[in-house]
PDB file of N, CA and C in Angstrom:
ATOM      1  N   UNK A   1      -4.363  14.773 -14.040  1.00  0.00           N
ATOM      2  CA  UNK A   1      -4.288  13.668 -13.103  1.00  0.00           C
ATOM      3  C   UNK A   1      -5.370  13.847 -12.040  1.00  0.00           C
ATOM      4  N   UNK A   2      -6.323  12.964 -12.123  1.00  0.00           N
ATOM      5  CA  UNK A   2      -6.782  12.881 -10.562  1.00  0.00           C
ATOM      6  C   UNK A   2      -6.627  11.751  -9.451  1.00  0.00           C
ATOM      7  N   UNK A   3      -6.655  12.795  -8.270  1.00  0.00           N
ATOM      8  CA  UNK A   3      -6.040  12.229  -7.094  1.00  0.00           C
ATOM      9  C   UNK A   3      -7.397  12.583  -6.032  1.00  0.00           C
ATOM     10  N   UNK A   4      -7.048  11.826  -4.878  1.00  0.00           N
ATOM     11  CA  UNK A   4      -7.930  11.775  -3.592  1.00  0.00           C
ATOM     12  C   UNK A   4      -7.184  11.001  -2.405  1.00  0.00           C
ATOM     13  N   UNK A   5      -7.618  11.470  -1.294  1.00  0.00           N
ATOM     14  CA  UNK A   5      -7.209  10.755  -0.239  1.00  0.00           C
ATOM     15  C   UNK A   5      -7.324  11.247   0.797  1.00  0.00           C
ATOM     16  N   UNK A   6      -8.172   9.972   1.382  1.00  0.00           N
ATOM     17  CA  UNK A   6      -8.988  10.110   2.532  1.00  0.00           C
ATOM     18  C   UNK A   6      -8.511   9.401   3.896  1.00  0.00           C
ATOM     19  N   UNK A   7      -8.916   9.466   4.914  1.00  0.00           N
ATOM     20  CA  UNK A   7      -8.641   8.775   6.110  1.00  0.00           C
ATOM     21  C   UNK A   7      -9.657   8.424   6.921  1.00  0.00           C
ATOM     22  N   UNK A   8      -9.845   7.277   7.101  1.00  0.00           N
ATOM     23  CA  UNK A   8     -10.527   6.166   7.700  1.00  0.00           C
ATOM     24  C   UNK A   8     -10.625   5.097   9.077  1.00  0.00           C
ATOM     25  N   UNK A   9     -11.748   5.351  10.160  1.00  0.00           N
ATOM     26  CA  UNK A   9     -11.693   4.740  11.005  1.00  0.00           C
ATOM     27  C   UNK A   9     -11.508   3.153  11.149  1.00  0.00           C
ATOM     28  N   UNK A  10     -11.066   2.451  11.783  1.00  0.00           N
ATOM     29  CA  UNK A  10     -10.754   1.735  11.989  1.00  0.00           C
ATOM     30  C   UNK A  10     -12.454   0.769  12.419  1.00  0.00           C
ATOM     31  N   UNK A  11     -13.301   0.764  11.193  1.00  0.00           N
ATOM     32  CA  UNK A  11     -14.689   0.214  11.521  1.00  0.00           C
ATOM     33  C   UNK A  11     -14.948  -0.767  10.306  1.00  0.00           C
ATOM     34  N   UNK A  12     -15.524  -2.055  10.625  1.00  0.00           N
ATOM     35  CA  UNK A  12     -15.823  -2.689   8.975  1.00  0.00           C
ATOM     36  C   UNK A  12     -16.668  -1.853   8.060  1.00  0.00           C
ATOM     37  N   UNK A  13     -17.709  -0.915   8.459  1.00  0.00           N
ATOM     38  CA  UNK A  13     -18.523  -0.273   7.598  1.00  0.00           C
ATOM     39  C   UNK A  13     -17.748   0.756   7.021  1.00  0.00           C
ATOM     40  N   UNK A  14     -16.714   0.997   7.196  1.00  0.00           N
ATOM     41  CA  UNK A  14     -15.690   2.297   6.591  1.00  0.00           C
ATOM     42  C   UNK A  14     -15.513   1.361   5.096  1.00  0.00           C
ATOM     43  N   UNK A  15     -15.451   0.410   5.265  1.00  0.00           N
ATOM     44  CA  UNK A  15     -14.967  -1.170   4.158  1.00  0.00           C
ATOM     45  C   UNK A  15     -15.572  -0.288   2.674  1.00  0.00           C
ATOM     46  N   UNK A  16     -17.146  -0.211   2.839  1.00  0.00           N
ATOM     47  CA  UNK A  16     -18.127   0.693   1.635  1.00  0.00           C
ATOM     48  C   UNK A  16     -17.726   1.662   1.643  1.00  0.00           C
ATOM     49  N   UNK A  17     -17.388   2.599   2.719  1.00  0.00           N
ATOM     50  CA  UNK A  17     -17.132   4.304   2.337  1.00  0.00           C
ATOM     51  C   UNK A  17     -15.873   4.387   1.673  1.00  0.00           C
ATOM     52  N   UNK A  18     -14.867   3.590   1.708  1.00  0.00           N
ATOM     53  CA  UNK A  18     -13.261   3.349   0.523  1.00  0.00           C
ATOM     54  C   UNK A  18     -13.851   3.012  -0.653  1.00  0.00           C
ATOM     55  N   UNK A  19     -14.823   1.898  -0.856  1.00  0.00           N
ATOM     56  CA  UNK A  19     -14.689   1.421  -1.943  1.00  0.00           C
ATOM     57  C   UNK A  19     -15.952   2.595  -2.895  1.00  0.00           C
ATOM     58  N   UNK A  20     -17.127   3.481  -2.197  1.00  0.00           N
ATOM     59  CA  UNK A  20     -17.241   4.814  -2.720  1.00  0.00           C
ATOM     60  C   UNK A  20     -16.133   5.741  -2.993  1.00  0.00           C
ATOM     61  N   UNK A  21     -15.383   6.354  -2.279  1.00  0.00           N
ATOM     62  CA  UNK A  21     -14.103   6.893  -2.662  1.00  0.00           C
ATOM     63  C   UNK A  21     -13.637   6.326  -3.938  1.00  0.00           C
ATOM     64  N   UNK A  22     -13.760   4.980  -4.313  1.00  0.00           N
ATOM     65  CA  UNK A  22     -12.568   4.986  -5.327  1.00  0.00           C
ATOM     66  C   UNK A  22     -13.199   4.952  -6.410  1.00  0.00           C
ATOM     67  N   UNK A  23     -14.884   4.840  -6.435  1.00  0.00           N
ATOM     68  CA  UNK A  23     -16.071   4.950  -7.399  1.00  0.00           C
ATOM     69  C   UNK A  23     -16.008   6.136  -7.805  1.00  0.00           C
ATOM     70  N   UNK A  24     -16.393   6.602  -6.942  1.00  0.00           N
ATOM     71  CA  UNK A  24     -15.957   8.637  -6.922  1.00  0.00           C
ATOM     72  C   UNK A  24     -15.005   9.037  -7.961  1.00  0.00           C
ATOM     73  N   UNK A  25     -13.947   8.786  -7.404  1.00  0.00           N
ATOM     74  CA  UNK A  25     -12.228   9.316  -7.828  1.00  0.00           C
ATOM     75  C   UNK A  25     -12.027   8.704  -9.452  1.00  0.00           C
ATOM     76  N   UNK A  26     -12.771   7.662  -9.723  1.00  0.00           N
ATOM     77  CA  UNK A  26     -12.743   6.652 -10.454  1.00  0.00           C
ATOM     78  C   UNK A  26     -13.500   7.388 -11.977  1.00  0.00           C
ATOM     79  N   UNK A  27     -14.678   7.761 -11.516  1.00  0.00           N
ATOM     80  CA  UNK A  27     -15.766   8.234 -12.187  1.00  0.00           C
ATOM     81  C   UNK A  27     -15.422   8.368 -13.977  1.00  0.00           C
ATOM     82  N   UNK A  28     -16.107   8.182 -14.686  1.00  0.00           N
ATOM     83  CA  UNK A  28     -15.362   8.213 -16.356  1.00  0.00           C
ATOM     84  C   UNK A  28     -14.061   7.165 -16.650  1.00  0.00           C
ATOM     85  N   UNK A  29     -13.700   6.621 -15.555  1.00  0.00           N
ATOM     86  CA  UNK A  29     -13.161   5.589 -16.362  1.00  0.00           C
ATOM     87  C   UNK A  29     -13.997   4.245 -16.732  1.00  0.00           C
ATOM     88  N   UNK A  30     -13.430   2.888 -17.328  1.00  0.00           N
ATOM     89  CA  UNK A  30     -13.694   1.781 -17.869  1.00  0.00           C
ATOM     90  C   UNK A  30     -14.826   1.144 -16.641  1.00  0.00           C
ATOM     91  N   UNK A  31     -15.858   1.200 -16.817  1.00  0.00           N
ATOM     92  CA  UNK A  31     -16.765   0.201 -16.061  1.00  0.00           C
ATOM     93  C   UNK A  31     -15.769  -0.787 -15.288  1.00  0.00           C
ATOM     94  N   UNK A  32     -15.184  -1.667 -16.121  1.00  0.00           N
ATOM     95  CA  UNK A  32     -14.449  -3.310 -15.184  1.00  0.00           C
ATOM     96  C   UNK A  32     -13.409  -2.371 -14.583  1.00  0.00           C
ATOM     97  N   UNK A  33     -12.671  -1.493 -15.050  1.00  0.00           N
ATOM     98  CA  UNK A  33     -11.589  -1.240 -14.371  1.00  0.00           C
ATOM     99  C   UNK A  33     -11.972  -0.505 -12.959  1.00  0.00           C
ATOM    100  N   UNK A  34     -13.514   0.419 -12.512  1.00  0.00           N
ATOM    101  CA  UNK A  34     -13.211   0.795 -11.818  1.00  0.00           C
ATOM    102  C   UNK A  34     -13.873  -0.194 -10.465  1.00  0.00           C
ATOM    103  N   UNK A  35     -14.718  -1.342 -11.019  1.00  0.00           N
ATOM    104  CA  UNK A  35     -15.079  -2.327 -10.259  1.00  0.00           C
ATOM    105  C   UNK A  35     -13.782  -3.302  -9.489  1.00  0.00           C
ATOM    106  N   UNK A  36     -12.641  -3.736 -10.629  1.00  0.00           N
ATOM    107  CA  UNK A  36     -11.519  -3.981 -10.077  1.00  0.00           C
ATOM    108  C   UNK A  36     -10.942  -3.564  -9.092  1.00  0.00           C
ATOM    109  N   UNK A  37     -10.698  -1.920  -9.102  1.00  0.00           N
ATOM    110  CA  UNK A  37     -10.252  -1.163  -8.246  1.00  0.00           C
ATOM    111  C   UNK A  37     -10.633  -1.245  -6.804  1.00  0.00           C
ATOM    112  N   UNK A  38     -12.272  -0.985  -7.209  1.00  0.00           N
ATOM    113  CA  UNK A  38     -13.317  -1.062  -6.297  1.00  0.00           C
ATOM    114  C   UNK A  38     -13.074  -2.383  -4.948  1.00  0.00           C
ATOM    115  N   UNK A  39     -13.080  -3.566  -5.567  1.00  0.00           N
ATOM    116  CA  UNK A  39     -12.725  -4.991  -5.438  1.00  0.00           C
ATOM    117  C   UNK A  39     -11.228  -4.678  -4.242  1.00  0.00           C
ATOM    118  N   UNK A  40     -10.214  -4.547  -5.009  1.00  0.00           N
ATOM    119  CA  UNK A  40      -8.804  -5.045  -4.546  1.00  0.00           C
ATOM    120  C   UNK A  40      -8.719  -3.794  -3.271  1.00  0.00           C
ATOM    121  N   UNK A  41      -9.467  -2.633  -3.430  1.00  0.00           N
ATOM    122  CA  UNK A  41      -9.207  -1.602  -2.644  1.00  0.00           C
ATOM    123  C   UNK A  41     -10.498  -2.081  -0.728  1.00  0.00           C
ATOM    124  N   UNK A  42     -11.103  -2.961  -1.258  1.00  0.00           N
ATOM    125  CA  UNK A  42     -11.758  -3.484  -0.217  1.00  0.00           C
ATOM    126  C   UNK A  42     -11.374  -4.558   0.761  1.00  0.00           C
ATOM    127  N   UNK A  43     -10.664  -5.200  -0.294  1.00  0.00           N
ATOM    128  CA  UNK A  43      -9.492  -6.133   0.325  1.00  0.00           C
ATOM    129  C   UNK A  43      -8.756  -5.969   1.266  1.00  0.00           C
ATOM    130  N   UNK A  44      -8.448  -4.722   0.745  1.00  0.00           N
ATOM    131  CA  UNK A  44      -6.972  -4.063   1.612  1.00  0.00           C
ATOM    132  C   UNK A  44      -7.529  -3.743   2.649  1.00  0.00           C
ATOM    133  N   UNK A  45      -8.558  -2.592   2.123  1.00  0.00           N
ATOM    134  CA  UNK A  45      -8.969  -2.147   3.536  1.00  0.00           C
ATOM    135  C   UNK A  45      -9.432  -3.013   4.321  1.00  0.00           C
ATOM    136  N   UNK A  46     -10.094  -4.068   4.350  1.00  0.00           N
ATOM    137  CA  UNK A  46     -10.502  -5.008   5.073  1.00  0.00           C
ATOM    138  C   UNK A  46      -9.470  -5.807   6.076  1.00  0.00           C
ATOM    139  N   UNK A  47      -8.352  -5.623   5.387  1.00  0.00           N
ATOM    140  CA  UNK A  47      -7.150  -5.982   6.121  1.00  0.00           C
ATOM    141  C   UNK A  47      -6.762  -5.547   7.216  1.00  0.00           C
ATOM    142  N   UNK A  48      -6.562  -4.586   6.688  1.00  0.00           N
ATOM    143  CA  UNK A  48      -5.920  -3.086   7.889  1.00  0.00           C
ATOM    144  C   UNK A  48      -7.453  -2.746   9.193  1.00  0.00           C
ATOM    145  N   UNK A  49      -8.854  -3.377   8.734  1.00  0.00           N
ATOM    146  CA  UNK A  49     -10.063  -3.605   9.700  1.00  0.00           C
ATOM    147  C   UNK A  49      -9.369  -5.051  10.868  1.00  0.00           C
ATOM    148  N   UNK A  50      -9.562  -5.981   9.298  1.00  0.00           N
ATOM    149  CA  UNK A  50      -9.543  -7.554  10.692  1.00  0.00           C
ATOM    150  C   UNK A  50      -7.750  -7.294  11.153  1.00  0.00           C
ATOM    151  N   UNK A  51      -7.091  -7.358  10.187  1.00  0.00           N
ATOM    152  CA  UNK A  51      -5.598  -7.460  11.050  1.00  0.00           C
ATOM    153  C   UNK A  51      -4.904  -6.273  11.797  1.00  0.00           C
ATOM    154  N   UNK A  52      -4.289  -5.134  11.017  1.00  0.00           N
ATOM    155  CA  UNK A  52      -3.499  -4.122  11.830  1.00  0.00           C
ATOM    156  C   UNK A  52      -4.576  -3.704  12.336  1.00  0.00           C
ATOM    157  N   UNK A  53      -5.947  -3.480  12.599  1.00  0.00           N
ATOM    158  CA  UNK A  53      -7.033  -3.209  13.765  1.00  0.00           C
ATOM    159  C   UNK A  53      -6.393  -1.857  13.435  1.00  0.00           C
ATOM    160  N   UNK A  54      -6.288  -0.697  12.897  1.00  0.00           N
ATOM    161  CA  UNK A  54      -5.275   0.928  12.946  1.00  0.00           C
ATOM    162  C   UNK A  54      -6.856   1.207  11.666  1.00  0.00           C
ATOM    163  N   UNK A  55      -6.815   2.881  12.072  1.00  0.00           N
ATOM    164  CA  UNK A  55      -7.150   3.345  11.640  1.00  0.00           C
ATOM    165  C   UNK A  55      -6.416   3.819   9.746  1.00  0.00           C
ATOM    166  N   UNK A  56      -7.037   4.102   8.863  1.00  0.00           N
ATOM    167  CA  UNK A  56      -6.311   3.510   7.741  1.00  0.00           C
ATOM    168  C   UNK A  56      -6.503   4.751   6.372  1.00  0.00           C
ATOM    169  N   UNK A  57      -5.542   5.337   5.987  1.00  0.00           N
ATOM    170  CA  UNK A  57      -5.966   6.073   4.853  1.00  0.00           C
ATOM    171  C   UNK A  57      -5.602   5.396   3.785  1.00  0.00           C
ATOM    172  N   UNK A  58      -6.699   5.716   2.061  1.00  0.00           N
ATOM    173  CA  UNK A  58      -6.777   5.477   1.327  1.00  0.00           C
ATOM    174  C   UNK A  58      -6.040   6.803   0.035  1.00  0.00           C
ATOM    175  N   UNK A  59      -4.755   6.187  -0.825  1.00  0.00           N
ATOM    176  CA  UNK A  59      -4.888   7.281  -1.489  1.00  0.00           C
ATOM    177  C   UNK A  59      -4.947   6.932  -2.657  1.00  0.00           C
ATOM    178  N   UNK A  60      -5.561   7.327  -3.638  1.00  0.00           N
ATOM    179  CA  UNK A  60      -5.850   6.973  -5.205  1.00  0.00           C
ATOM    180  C   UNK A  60      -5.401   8.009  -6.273  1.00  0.00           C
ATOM    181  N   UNK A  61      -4.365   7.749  -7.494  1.00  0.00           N
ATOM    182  CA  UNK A  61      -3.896   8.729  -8.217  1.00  0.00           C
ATOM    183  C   UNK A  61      -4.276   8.127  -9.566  1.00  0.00           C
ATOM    184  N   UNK A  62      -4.889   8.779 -10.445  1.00  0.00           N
ATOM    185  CA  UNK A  62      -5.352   8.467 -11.494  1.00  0.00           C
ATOM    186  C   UNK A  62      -5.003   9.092 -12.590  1.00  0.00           C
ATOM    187  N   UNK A  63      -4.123   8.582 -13.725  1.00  0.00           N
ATOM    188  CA  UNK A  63      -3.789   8.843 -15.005  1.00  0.00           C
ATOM    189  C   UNK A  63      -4.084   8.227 -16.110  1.00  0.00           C
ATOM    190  N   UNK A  64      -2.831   7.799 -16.893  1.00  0.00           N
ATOM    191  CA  UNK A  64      -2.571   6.331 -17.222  1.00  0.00           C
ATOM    192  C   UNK A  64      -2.781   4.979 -16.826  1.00  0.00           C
ATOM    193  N   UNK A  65      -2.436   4.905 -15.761  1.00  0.00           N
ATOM    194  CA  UNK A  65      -2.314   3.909 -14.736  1.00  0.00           C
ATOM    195  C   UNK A  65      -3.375   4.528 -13.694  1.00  0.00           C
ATOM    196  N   UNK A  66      -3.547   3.521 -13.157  1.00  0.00           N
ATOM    197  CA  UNK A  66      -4.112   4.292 -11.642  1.00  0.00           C
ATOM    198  C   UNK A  66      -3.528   3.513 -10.535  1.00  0.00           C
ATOM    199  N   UNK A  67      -3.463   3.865  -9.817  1.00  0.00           N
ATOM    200  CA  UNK A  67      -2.465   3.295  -8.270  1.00  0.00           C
ATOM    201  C   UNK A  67      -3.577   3.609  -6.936  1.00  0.00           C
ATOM    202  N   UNK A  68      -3.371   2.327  -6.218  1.00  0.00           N
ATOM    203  CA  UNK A  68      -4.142   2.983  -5.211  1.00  0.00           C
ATOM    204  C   UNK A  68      -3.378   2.141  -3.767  1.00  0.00           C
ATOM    205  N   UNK A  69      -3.244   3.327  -2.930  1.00  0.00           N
ATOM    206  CA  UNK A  69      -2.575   2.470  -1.695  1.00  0.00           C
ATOM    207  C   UNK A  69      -3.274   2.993  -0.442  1.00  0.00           C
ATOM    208  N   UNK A  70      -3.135   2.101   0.105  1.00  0.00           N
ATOM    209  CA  UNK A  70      -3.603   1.896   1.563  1.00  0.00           C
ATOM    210  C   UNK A  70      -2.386   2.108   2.587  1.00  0.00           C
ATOM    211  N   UNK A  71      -2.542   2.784   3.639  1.00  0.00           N
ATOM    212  CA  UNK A  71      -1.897   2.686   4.982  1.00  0.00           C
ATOM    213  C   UNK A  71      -2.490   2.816   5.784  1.00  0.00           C
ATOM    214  N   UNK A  72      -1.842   1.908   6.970  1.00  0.00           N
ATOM    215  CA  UNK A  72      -2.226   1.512   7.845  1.00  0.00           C
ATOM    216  C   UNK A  72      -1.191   1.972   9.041  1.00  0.00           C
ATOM    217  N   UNK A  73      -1.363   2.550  10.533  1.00  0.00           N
ATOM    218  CA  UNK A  73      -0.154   2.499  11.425  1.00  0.00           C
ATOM    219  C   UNK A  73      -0.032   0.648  11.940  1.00  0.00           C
ATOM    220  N   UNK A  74      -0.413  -0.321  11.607  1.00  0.00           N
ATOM    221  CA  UNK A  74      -0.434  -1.975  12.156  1.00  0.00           C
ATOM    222  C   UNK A  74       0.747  -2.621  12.106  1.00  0.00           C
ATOM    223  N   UNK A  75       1.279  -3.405  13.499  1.00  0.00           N
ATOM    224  CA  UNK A  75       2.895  -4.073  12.733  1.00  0.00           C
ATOM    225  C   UNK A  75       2.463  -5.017  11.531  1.00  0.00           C
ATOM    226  N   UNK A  76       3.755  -5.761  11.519  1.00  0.00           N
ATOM    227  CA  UNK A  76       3.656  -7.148  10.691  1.00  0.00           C
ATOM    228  C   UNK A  76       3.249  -6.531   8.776  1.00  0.00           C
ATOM    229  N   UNK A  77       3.602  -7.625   8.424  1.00  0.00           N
ATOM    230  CA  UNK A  77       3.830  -7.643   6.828  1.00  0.00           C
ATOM    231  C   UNK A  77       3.120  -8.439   6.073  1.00  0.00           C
ATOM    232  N   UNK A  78       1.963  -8.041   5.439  1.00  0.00           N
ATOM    233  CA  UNK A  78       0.930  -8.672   4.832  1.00  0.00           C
ATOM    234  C   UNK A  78       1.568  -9.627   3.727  1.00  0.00           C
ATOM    235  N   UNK A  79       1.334 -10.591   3.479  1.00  0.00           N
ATOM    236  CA  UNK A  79       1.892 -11.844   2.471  1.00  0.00           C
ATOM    237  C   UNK A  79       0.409 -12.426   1.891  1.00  0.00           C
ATOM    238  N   UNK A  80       0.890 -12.851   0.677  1.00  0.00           N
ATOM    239  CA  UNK A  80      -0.041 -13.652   0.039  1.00  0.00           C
ATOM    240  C   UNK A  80       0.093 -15.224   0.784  1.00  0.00           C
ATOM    241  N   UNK A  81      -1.240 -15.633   0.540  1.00  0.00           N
ATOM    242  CA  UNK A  81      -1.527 -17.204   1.609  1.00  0.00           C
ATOM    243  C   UNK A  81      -2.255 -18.002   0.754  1.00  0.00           C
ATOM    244  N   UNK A  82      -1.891 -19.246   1.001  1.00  0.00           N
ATOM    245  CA  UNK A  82      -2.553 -20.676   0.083  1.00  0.00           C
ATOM    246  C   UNK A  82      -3.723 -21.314   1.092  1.00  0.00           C
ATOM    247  N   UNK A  83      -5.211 -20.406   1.174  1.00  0.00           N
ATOM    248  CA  UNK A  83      -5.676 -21.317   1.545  1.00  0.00           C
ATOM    249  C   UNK A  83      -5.909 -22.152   1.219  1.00  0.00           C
ATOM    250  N   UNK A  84      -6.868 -23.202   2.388  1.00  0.00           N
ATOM    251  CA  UNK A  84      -7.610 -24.711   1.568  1.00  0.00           C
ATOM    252  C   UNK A  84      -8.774 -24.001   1.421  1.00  0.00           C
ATOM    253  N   UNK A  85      -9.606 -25.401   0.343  1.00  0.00           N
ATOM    254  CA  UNK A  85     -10.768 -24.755   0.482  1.00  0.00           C
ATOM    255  C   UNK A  85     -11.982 -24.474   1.204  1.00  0.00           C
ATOM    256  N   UNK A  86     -11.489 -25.255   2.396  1.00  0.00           N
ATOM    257  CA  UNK A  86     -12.392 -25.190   3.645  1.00  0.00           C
ATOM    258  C   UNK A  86     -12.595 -24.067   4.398  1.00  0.00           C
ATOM    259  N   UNK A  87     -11.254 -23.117   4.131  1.00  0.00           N
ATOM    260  CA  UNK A  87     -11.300 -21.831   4.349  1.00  0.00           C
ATOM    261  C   UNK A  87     -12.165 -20.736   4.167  1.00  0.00           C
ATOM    262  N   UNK A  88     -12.434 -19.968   4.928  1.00  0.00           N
ATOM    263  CA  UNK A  88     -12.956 -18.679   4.480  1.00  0.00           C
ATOM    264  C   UNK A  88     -11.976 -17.714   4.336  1.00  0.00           C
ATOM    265  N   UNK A  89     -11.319 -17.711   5.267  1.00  0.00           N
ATOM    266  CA  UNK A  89     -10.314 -16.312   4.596  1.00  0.00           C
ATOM    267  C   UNK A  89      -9.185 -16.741   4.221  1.00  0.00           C
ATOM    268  N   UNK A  90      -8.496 -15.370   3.759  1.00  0.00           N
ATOM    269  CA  UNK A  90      -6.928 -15.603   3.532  1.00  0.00           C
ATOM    270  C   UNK A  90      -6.628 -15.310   1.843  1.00  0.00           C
ATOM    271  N   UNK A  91      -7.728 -15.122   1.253  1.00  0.00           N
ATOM    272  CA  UNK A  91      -7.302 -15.036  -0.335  1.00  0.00           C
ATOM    273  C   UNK A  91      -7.672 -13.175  -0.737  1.00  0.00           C
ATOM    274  N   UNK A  92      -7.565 -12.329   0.145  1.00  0.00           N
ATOM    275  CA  UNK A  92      -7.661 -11.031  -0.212  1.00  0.00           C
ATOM    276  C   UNK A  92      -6.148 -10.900  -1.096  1.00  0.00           C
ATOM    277  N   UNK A  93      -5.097 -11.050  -0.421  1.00  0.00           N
ATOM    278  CA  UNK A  93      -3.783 -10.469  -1.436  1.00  0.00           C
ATOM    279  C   UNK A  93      -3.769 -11.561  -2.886  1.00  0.00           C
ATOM    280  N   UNK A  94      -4.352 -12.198  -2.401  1.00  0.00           N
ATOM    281  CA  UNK A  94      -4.236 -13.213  -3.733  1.00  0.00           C
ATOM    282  C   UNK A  94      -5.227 -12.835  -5.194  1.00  0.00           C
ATOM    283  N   UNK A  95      -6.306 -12.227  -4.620  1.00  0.00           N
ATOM    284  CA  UNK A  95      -6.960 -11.527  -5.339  1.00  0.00           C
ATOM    285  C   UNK A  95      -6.236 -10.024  -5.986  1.00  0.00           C
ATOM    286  N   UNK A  96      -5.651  -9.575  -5.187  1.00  0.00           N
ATOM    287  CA  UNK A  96      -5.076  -8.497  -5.486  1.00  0.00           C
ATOM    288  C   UNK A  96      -3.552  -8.706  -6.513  1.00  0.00           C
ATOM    289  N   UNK A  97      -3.104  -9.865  -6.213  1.00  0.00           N
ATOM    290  CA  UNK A  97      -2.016 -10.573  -6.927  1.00  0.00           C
ATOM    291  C   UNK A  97      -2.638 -10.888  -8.744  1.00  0.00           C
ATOM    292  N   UNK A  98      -3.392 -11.439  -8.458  1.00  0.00           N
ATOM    293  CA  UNK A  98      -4.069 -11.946  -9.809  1.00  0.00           C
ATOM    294  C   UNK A  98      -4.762 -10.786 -10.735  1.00  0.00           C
ATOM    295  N   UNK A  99      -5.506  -9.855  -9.789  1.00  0.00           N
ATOM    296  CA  UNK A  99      -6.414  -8.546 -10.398  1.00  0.00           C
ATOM    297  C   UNK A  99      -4.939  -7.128 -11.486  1.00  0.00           C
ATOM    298  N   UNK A 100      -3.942  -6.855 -10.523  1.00  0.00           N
ATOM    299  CA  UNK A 100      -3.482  -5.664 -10.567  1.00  0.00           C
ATOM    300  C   UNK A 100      -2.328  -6.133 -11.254  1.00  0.00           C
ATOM    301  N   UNK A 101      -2.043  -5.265 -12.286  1.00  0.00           N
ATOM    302  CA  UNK A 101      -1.265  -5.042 -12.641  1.00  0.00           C
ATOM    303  C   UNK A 101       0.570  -5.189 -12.087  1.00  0.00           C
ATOM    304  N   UNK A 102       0.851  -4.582 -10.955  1.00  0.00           N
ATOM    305  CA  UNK A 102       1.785  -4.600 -10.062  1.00  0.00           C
ATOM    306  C   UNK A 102       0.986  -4.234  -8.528  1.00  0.00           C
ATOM    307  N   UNK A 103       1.879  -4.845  -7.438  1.00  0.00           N
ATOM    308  CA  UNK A 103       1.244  -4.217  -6.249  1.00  0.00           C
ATOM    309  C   UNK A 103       2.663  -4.464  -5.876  1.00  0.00           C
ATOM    310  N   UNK A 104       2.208  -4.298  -4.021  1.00  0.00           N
ATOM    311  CA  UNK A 104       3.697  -4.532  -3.143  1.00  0.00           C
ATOM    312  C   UNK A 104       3.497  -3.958  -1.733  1.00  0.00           C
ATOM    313  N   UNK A 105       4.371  -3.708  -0.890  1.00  0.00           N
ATOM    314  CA  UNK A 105       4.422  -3.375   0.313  1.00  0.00           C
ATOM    315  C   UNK A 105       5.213  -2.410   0.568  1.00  0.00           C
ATOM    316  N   UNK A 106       5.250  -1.539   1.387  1.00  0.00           N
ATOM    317  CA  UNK A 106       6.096  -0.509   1.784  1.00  0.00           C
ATOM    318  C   UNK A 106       6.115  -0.303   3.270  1.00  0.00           C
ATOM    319  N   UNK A 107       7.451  -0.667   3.810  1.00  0.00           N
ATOM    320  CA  UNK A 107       7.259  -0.770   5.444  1.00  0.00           C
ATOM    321  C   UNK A 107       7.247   0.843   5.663  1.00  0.00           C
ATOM    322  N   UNK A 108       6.691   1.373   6.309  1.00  0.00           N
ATOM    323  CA  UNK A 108       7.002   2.801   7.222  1.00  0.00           C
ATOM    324  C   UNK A 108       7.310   2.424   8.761  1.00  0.00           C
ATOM    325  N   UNK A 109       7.972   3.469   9.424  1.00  0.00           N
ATOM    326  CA  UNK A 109       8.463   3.882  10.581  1.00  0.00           C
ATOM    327  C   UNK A 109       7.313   3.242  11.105  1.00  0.00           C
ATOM    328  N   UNK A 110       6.103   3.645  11.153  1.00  0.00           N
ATOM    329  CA  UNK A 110       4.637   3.395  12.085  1.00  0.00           C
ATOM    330  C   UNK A 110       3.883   2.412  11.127  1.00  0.00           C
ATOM    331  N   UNK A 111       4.453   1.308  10.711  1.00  0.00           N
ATOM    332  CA  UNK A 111       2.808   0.897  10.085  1.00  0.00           C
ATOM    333  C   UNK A 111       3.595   0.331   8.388  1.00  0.00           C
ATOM    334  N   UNK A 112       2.444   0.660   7.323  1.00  0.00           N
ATOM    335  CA  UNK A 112       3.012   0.022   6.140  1.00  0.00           C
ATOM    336  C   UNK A 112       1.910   0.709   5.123  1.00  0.00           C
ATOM    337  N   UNK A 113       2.204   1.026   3.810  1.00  0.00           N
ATOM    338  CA  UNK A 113       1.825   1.298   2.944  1.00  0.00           C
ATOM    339  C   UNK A 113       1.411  -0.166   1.745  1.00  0.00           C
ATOM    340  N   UNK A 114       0.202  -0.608   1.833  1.00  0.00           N
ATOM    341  CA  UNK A 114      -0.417  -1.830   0.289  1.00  0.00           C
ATOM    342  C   UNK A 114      -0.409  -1.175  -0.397  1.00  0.00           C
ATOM    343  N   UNK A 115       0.016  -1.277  -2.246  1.00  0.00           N
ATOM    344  CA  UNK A 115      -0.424  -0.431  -3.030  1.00  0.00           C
ATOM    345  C   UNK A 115      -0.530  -1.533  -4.229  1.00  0.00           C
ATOM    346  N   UNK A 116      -1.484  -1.001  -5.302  1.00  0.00           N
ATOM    347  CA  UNK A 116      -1.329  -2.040  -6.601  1.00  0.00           C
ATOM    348  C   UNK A 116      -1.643  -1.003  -7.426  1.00  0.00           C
ATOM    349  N   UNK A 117      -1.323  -1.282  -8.827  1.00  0.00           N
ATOM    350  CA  UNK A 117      -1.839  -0.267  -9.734  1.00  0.00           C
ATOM    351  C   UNK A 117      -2.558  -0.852 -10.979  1.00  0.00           C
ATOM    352  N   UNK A 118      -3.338  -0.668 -11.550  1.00  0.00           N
ATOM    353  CA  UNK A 118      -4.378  -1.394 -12.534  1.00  0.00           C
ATOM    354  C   UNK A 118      -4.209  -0.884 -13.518  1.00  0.00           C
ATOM    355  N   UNK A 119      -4.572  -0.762 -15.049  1.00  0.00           N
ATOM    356  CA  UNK A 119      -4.768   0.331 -16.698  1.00  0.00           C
ATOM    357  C   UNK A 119      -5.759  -0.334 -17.298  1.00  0.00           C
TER     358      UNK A 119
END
């Protein structure tokens, strides 16, 4: 099994240094799968940048499956959203809805755990 997990300032340019991490961690698997990863794991983090504003670790476990979750210490409970198309944002979980396999939320004491898992 490989695993990694890192912790991350609360900066948009941290956005590339996750989605290296999961290139990294990733390494020898499926080209699309680890671009996917790559993708939905930028999302997140991008989240936990514009919304919970919290500094944010990334952890990635790789087998069979691979899983990768994000935490954040930020209140509130990330939901999938219908933008229009006039919009610019709002379709990160939706991407992550459509890409992964399973995902979900996990409230903690301080904050919340995103996770999805891809094969």
């Amino acid at each position: 099994m490989t695993t990694a997990t890192r912790r991350f300032a609360c900066r948009p340019t941290e956005v590339r240094a996750a989605r290296a991490l999961v290139r990294e961690t990733l390494d020898g698997h499926d080209a699309e799968l680890i671009d996917a990863a790559e993708l939905m794991t930028s999302e997140l983090v991008s989240n936990c940048v514009r919304h919970a504003q919290t500094d944010f670790e990334v952890r990635i476990s790789a087998q069979d499956v691979v899983r990768v979750e994000v935490r954040d210490s930020g209140e509130g409970t990330p939901r999938v959203l219908s933008p229009s198309a006039r919009e610019t944002t709002g379709r990160g979980l939706r991407i992550v809805e459509a890409m992964s396999r399973q995902w979900g939320v996990i409230d903690q004491p301080a904050g919340k755990v995103v996770w999805f898992t891809i094969s």
